[in-house]
Structures are given as structure tokens and as C-alpha cells.
Protein backbone atom coordinates (compact mmCIF):
# COMPACT_ATOMS: atom_id res chain seq x y z
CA UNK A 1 108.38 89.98 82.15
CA UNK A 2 106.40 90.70 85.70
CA UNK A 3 104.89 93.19 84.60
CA UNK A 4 103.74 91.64 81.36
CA UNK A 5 102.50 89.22 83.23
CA UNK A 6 100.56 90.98 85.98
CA UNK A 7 98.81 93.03 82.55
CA UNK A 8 97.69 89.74 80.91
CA UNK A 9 96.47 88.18 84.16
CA UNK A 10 94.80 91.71 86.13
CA UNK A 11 94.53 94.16 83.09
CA UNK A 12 93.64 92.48 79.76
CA UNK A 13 92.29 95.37 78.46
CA UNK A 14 95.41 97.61 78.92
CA UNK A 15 97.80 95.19 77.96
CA UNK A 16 95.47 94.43 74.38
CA UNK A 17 95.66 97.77 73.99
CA UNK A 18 99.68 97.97 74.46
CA UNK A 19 99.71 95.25 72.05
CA UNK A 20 97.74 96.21 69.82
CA UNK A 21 99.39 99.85 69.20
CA UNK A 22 102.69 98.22 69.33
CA UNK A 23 103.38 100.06 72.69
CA UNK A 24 103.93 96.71 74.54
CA UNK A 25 107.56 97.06 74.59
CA UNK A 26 108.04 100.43 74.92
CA UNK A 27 106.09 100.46 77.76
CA UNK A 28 107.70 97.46 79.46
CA UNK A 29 111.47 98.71 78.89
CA UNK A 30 109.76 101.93 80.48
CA UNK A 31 108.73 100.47 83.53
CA UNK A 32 112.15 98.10 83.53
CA UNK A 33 114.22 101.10 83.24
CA UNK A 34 112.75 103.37 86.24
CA UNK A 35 112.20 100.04 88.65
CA UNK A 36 116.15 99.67 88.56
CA UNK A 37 116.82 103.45 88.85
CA UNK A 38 114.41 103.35 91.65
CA UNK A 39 116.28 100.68 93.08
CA UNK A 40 119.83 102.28 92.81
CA UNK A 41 118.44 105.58 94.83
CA UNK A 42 116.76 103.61 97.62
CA UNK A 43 120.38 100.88 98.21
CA UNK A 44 122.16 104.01 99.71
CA UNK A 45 119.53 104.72 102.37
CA UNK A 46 118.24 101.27 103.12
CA UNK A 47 121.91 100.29 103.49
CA UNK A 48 122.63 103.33 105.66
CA UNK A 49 119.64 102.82 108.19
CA UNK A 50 120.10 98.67 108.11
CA UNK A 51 124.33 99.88 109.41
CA UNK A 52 125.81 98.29 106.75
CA UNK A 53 129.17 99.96 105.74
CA UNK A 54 133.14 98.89 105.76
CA UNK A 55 133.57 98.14 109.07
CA UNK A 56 131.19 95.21 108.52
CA UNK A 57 132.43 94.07 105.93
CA UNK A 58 135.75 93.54 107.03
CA UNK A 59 135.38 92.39 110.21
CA UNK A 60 132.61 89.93 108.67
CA UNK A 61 132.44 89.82 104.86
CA UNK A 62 129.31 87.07 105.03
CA UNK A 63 127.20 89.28 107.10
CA UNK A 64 127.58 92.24 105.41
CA UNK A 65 126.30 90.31 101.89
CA UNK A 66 123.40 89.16 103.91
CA UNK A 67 122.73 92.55 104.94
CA UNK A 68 123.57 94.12 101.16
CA UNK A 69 121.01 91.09 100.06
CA UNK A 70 118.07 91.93 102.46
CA UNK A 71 118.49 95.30 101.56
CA UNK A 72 118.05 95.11 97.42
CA UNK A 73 115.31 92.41 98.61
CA UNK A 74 113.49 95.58 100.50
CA UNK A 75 114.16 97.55 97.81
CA UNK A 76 112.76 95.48 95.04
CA UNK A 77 109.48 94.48 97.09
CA UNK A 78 108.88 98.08 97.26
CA UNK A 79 109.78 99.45 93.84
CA UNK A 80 107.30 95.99 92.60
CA UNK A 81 104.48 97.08 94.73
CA UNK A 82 104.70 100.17 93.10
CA UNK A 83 105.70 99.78 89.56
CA UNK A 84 105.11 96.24 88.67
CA UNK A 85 102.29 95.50 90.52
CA UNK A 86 99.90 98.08 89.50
């Protein structure tokens, strides 16, 4: 839906076209599917270089979520800038 979006507000034209070809969809699911695997390669090395592993989360389970949280919150800003967002 962001992405359908950002076409209709910043790229009429491209998004008409989608549309119009009955691409729309395609295109979207397209983008949907490689933003989340982009997302699933990037969690293992943001949450290596942030420290978070099972130490932390034992020793304190709250932290570690906020840690796992910023991390998919990195990771999605990125994958958006570059996939949603353009």
C-alpha cells in the first residue's frame, strides 16, 4: 500500500501506466515480496553489530525486544528508502 501510494502521489504517470496494463498488482506484490526478503537478510547482521543475542535476552528479556525492535525499525527504513520510496 506505500508504495501505491508514493506512485499516485510522486509518479502518476508510472502508476497509470501499471494500471492501465493491469501490472499494478503484480508489480506491488513484487516490490512487497523482495522488501521482506530484504529485511530477513539484513535482521542477522543488524542484530549481530547492535550485540543482541541470548545472553541478553535472558538476563533481560525487555531489552533485548527493544533492541530486536530498533533493529527491524533500521531495517525497514532502509529497505523503504530503497524499494518503496523510489
Amino acid at each position: 500500500m506505500m508504495r501505491e501510494d508514493y506512485l499516485k502521489q510522486h509518479n502518476p504517470g508510472l502508476w497509470n501506466r501499471l494500471m492501465l496494463c493491469g501490472e499494478l498488482t503484480e508489480h506491488l506484490n513484487e516490490i512487497d515480496k523482495t522488501a521482506r526478503e530484504r529485511i530477513e537478510r539484513m535482521m542477522p547482521e543488524l542484530m549481530k553489530s547492535a550485540g543482541v543475542t541470548e545472553e541478553p535476552k535472558r538476563m533481560n528479556p525487555l531489552k533485548w525486544v527493544g533492541l530486536v525492535n530498533a533493529c527491524k525499525s533500521q531495517a525497514e527504513e532502509i529497505v523503504f528508502a530503497e524499494l518503496v520510496y523510489c
